[in-house]
PDB file of N, CA and C in Angstrom:
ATOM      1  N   UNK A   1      -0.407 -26.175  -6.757  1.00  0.00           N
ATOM      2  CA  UNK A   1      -1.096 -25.961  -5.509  1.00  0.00           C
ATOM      3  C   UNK A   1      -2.405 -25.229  -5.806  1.00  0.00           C
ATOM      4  N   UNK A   2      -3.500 -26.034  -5.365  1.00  0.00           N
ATOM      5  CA  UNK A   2      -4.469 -24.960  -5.573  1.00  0.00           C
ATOM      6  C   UNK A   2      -5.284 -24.738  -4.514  1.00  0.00           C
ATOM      7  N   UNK A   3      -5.328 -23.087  -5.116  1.00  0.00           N
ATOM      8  CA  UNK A   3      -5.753 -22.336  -3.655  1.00  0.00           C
ATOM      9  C   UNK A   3      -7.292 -22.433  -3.305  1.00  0.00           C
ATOM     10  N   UNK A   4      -7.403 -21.834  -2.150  1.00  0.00           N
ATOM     11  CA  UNK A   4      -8.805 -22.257  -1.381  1.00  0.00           C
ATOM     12  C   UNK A   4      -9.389 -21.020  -1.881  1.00  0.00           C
ATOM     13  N   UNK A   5     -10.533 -20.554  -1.651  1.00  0.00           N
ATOM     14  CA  UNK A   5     -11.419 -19.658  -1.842  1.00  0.00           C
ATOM     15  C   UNK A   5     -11.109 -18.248  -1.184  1.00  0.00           C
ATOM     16  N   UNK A   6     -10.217 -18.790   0.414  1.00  0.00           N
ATOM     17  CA  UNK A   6     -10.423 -17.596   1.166  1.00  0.00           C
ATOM     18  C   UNK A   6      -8.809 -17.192   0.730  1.00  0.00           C
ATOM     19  N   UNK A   7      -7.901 -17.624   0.490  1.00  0.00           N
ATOM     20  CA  UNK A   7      -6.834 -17.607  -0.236  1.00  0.00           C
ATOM     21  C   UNK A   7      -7.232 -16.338  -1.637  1.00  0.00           C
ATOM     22  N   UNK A   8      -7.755 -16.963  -2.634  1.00  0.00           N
ATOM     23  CA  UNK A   8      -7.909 -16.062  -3.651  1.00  0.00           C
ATOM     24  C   UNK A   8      -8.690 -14.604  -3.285  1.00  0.00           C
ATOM     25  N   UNK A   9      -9.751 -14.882  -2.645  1.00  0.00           N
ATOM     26  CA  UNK A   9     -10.400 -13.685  -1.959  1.00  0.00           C
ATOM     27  C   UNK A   9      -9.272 -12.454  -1.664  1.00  0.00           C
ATOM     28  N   UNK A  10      -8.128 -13.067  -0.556  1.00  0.00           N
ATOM     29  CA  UNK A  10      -7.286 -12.620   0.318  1.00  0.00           C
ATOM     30  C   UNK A  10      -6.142 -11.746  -0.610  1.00  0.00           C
ATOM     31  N   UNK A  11      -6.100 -12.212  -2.051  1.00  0.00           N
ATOM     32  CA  UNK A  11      -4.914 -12.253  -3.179  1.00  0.00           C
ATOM     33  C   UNK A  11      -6.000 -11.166  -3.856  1.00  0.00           C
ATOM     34  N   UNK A  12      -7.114 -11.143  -4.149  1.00  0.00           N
ATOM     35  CA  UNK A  12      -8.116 -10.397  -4.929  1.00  0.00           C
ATOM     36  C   UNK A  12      -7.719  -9.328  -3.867  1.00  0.00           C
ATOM     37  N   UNK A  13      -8.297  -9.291  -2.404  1.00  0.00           N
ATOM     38  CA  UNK A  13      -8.730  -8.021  -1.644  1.00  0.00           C
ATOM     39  C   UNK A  13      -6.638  -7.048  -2.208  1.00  0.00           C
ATOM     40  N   UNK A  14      -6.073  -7.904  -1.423  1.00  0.00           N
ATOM     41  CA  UNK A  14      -4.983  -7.317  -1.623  1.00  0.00           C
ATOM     42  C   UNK A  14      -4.167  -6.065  -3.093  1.00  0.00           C
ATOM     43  N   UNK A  15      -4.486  -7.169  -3.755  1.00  0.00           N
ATOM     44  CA  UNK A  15      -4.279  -6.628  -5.405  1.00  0.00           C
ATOM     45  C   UNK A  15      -5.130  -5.229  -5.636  1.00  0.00           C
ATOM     46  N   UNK A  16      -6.512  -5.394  -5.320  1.00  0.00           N
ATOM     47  CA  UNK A  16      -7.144  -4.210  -5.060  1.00  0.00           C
ATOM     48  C   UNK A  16      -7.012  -2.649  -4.186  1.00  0.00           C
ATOM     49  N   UNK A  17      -6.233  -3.234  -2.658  1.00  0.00           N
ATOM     50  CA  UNK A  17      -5.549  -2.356  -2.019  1.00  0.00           C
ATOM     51  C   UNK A  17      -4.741  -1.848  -2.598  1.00  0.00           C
ATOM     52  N   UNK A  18      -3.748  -2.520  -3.164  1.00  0.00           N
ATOM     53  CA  UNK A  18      -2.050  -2.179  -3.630  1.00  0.00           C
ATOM     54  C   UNK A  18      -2.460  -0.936  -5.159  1.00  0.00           C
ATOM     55  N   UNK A  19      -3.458  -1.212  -5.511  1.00  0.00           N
ATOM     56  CA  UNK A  19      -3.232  -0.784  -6.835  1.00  0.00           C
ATOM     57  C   UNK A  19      -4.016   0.755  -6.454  1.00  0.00           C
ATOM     58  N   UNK A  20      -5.304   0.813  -5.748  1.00  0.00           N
ATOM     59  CA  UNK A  20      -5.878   1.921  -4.696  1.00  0.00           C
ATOM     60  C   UNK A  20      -4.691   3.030  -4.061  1.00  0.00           C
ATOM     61  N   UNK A  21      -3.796   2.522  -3.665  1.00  0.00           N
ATOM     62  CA  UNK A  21      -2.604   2.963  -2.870  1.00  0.00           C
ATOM     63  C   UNK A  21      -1.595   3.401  -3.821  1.00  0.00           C
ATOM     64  N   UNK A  22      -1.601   2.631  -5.047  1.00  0.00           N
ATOM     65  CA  UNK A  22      -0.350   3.238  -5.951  1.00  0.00           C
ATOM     66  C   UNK A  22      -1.363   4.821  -6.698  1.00  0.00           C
ATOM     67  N   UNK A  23      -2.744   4.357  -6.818  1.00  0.00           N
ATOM     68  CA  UNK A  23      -3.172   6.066  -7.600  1.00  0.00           C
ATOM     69  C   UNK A  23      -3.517   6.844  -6.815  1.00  0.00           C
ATOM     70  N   UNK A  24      -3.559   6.581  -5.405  1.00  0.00           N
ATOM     71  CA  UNK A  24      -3.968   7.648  -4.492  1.00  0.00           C
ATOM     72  C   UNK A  24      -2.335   8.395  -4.220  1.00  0.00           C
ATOM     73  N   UNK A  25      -1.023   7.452  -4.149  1.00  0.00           N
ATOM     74  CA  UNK A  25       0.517   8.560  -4.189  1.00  0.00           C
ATOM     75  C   UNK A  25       0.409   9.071  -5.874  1.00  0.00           C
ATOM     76  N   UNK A  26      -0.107   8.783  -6.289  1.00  0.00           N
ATOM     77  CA  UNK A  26       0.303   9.340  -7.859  1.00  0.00           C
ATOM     78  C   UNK A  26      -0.749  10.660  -8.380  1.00  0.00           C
ATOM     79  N   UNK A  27      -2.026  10.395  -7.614  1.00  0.00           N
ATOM     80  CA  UNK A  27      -2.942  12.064  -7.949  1.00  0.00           C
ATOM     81  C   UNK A  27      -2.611  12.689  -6.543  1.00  0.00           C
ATOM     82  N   UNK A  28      -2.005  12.336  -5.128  1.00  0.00           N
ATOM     83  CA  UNK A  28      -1.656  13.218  -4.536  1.00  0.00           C
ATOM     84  C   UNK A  28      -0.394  14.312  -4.936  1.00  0.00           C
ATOM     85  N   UNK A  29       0.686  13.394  -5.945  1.00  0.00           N
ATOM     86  CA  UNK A  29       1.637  14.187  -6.594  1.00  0.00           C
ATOM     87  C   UNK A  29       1.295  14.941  -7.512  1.00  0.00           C
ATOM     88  N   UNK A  30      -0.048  14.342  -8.463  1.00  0.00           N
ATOM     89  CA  UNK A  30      -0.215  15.759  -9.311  1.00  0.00           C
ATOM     90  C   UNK A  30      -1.022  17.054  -8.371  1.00  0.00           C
ATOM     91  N   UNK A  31      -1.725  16.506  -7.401  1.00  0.00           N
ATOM     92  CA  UNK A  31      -2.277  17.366  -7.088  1.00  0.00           C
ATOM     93  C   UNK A  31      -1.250  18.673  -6.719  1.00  0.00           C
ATOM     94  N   UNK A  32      -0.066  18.001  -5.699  1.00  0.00           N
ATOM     95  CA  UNK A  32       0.945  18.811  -5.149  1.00  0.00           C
ATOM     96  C   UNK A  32       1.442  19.806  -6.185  1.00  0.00           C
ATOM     97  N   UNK A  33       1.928  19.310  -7.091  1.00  0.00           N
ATOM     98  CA  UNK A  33       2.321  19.792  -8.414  1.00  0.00           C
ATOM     99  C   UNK A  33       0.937  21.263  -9.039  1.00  0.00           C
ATOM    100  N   UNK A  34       0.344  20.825  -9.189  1.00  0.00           N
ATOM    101  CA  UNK A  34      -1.267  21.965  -9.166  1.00  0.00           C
ATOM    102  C   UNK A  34      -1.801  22.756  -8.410  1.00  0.00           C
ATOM    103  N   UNK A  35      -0.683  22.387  -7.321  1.00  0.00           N
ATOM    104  CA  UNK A  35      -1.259  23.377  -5.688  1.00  0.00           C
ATOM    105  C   UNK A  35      -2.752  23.448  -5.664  1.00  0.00           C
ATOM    106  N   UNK A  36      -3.015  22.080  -5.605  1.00  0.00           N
ATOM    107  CA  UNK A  36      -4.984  21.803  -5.477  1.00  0.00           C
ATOM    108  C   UNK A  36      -4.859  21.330  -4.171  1.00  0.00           C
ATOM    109  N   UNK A  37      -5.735  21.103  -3.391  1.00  0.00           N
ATOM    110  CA  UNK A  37      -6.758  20.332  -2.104  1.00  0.00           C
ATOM    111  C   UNK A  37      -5.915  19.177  -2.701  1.00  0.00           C
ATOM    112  N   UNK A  38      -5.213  18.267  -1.232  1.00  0.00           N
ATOM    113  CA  UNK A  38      -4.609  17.346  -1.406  1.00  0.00           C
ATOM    114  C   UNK A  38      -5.234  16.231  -0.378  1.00  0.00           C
ATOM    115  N   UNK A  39      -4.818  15.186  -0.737  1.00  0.00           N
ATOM    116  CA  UNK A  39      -5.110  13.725  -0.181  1.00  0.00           C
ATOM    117  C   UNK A  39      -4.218  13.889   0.786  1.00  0.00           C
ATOM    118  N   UNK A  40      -5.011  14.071   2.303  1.00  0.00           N
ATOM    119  CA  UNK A  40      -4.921  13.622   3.800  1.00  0.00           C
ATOM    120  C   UNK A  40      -3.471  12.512   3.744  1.00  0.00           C
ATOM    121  N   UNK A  41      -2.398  12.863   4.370  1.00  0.00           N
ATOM    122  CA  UNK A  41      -1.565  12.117   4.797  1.00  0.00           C
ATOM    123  C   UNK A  41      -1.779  10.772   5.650  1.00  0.00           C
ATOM    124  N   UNK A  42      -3.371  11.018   6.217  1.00  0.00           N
ATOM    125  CA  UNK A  42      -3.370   9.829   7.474  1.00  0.00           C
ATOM    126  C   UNK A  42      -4.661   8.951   6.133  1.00  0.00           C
ATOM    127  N   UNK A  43      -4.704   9.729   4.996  1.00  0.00           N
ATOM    128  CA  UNK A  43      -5.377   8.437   3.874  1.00  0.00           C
ATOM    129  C   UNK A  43      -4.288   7.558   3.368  1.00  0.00           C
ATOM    130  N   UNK A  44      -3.537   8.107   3.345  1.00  0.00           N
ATOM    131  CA  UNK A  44      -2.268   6.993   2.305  1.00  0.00           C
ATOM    132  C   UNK A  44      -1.133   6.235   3.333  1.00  0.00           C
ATOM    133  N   UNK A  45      -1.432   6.759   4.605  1.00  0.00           N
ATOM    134  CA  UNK A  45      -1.030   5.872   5.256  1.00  0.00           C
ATOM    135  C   UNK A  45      -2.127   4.589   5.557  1.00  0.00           C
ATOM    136  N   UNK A  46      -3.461   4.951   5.970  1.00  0.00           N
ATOM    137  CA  UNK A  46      -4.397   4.060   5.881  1.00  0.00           C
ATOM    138  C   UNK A  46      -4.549   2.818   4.953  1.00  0.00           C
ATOM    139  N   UNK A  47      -4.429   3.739   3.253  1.00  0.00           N
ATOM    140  CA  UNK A  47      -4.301   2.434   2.621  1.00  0.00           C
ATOM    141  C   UNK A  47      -3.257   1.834   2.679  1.00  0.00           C
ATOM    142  N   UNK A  48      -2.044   1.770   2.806  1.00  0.00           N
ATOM    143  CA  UNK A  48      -0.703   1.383   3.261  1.00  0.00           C
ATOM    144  C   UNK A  48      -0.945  -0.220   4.224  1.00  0.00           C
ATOM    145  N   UNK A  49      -2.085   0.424   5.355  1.00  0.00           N
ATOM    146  CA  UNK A  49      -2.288  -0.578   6.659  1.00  0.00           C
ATOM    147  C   UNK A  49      -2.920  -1.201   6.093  1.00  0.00           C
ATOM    148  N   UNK A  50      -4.111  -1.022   5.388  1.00  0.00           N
ATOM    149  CA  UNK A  50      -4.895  -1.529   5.198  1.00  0.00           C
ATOM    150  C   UNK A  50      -4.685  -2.889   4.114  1.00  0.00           C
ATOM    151  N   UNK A  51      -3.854  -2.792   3.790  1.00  0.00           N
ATOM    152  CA  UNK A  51      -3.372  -3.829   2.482  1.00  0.00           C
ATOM    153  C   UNK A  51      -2.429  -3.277   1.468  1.00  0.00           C
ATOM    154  N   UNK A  52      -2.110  -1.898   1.373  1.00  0.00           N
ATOM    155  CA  UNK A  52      -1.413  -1.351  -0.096  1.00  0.00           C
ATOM    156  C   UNK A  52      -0.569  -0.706   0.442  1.00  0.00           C
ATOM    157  N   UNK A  53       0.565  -1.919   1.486  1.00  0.00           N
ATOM    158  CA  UNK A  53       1.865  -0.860   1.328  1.00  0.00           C
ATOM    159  C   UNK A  53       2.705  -1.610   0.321  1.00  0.00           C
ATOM    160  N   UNK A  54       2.934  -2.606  -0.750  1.00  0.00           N
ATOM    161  CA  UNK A  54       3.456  -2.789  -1.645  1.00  0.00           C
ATOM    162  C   UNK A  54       3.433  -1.282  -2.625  1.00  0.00           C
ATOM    163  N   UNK A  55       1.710  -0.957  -3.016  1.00  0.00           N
ATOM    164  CA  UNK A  55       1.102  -0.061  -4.040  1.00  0.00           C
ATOM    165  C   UNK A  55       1.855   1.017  -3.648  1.00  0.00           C
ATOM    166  N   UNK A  56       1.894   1.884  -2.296  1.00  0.00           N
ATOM    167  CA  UNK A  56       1.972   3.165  -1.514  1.00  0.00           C
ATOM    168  C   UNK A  56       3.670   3.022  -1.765  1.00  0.00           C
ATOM    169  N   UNK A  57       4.639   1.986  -1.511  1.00  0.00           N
ATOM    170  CA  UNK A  57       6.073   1.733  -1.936  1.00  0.00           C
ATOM    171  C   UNK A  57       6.567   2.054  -3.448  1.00  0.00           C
ATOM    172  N   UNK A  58       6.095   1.119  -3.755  1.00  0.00           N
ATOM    173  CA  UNK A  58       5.873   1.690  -5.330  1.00  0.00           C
ATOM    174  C   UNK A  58       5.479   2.859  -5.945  1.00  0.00           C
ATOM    175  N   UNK A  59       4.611   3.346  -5.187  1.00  0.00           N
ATOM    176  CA  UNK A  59       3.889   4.906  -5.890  1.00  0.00           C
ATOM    177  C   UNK A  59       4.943   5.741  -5.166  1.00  0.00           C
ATOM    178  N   UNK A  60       5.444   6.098  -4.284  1.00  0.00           N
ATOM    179  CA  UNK A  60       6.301   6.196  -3.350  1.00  0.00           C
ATOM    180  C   UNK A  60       7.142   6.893  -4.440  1.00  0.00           C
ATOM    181  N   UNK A  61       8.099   5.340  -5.060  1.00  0.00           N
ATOM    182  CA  UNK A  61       9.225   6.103  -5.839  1.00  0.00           C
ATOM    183  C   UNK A  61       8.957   6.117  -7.240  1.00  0.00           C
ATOM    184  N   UNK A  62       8.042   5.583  -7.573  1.00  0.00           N
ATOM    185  CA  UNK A  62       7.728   5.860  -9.351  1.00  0.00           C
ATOM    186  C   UNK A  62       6.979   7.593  -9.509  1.00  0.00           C
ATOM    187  N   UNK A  63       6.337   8.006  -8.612  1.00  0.00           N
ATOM    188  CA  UNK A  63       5.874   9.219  -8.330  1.00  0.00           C
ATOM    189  C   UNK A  63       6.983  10.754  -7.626  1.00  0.00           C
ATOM    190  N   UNK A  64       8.229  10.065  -7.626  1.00  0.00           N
ATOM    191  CA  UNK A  64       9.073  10.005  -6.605  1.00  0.00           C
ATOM    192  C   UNK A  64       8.297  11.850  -5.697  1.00  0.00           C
ATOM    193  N   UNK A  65       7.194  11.096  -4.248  1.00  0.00           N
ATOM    194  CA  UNK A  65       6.290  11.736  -3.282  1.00  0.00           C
ATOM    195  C   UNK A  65       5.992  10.920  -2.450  1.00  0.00           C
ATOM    196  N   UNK A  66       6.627  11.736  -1.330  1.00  0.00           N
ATOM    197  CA  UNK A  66       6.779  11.547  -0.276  1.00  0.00           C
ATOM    198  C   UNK A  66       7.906  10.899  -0.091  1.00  0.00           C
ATOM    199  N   UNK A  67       9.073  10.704  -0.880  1.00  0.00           N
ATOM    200  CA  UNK A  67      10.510  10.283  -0.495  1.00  0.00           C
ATOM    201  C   UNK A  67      11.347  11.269   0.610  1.00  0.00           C
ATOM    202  N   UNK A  68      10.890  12.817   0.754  1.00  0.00           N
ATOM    203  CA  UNK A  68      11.420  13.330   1.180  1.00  0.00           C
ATOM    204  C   UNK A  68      10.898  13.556   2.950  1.00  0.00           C
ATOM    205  N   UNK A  69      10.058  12.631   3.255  1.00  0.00           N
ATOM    206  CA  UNK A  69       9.488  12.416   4.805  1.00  0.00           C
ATOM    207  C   UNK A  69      10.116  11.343   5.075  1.00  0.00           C
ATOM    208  N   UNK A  70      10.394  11.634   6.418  1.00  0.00           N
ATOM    209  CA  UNK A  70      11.370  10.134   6.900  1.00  0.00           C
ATOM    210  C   UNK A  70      10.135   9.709   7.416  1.00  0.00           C
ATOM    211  N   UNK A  71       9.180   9.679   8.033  1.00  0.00           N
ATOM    212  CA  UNK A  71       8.087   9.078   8.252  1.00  0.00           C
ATOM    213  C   UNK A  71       7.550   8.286   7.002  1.00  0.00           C
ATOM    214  N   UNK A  72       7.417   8.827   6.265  1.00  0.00           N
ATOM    215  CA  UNK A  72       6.926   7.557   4.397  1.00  0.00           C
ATOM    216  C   UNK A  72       8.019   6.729   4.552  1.00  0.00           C
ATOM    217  N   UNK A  73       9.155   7.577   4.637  1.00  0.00           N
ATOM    218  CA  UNK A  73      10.300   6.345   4.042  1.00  0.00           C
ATOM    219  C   UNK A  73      10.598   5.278   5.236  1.00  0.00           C
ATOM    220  N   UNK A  74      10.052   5.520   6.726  1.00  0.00           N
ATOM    221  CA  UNK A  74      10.423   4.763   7.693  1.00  0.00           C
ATOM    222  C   UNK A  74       9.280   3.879   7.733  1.00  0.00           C
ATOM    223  N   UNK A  75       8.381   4.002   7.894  1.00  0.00           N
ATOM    224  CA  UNK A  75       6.711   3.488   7.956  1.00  0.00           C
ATOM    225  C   UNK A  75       6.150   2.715   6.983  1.00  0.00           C
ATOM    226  N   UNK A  76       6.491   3.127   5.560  1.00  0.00           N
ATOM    227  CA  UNK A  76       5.998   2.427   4.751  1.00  0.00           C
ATOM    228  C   UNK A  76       6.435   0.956   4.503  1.00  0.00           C
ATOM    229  N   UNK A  77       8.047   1.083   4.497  1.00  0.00           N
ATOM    230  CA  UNK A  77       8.525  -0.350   4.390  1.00  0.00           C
ATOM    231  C   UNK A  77       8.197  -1.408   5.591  1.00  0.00           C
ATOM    232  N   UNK A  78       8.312  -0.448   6.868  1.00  0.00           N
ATOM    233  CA  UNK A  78       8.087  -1.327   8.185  1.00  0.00           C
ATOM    234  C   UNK A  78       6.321  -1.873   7.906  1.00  0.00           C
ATOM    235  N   UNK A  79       5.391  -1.607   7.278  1.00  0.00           N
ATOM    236  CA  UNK A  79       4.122  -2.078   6.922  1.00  0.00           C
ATOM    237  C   UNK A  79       4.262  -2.961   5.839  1.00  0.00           C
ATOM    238  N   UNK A  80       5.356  -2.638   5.171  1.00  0.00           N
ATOM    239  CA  UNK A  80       5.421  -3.664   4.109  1.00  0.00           C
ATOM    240  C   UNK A  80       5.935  -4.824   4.997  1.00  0.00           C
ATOM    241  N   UNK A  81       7.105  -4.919   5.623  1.00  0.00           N
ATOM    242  CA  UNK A  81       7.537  -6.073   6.031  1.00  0.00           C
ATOM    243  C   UNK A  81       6.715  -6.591   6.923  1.00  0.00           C
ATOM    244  N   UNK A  82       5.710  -6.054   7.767  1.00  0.00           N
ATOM    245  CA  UNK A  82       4.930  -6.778   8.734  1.00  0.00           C
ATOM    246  C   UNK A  82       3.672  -7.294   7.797  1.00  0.00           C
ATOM    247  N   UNK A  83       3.233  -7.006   6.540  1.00  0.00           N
ATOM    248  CA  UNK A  83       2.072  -7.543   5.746  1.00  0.00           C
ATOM    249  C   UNK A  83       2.860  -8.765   5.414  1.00  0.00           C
ATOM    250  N   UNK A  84       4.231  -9.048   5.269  1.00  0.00           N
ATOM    251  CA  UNK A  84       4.584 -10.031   4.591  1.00  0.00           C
ATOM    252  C   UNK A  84       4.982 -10.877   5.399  1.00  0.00           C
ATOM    253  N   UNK A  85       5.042 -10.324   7.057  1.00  0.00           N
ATOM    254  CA  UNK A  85       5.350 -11.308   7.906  1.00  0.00           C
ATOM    255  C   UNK A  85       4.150 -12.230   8.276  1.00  0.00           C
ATOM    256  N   UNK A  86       2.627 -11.109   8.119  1.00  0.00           N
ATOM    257  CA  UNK A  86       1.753 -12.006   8.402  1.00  0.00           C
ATOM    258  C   UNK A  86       1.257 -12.805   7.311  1.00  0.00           C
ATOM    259  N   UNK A  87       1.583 -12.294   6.295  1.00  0.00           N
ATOM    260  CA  UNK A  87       0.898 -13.251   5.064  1.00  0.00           C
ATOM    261  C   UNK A  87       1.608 -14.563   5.170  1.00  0.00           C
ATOM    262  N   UNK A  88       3.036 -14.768   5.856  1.00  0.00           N
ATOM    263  CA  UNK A  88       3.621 -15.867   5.730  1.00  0.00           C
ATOM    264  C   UNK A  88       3.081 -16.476   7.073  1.00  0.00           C
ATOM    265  N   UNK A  89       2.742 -16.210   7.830  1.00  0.00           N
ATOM    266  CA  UNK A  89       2.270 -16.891   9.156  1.00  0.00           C
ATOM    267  C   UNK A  89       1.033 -17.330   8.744  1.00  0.00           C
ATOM    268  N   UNK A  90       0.326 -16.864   7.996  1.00  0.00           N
ATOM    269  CA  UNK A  90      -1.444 -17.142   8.086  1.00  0.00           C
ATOM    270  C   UNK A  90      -1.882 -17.386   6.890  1.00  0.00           C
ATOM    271  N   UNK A  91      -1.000 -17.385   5.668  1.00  0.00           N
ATOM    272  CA  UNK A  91      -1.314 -17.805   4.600  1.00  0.00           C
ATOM    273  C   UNK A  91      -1.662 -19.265   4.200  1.00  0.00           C
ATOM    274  N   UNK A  92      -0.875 -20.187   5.435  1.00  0.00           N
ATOM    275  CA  UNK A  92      -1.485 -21.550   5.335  1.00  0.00           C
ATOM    276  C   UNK A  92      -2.565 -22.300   6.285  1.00  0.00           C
ATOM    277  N   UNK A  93      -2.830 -21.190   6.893  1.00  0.00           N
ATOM    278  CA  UNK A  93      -4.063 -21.130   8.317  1.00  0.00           C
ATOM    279  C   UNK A  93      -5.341 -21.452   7.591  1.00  0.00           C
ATOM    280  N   UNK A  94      -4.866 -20.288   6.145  1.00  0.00           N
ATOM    281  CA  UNK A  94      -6.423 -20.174   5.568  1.00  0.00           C
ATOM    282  C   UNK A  94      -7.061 -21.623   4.395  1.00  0.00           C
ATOM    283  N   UNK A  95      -6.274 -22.459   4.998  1.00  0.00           N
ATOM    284  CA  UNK A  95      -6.560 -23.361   3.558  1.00  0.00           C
ATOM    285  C   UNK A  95      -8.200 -24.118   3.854  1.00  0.00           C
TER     286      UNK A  95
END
């Protein structure tokens, strides 16, 4: 199958979110750890919406931060499953 332009774009933007989202949970944990100036809770939810709640899931428990908020642990997956509900609705819109 080969993909359209706005397809790869869509797979590029994404990949870029997810991976944004996995080092923004992973220097907010060192930061925590350093008791430094930390990364805004309503940033890592942002990137989450924005495209990187795979990254923010993942950083999640490989960082294991923010496991202990039921808000991360409730929110994050519910963004994951609605990115994947729309990627499956509109992923063949874009051909």
């Amino acid at each position: 199958m080969k993909l359209s332009i706005y397809q790869t774009a869509l797979i590029a933007f994404l990949g870029v979110m997810n991976l944004i989202a996995f080092i923004l949970m992973g220097a907010d944990k060192r930061r925590a750890e350093r008791k430094r100036w930390r990364i805004p809770e309503k940033t890592l939810f942002l990137s989450a919406i924005f495209g990187g709640s795979l990254g923010s899931l993942l950083g999640m428990y490989f960082f294991r931060h923010k496991t202990r908020h039921w808000y991360f642990c409730l929110f994050i997956p519910l963004i994951l499953l609605a990115h994947i509900a729309l990627g499956y609705f509109f992923f063949d819109k874009l051909r």
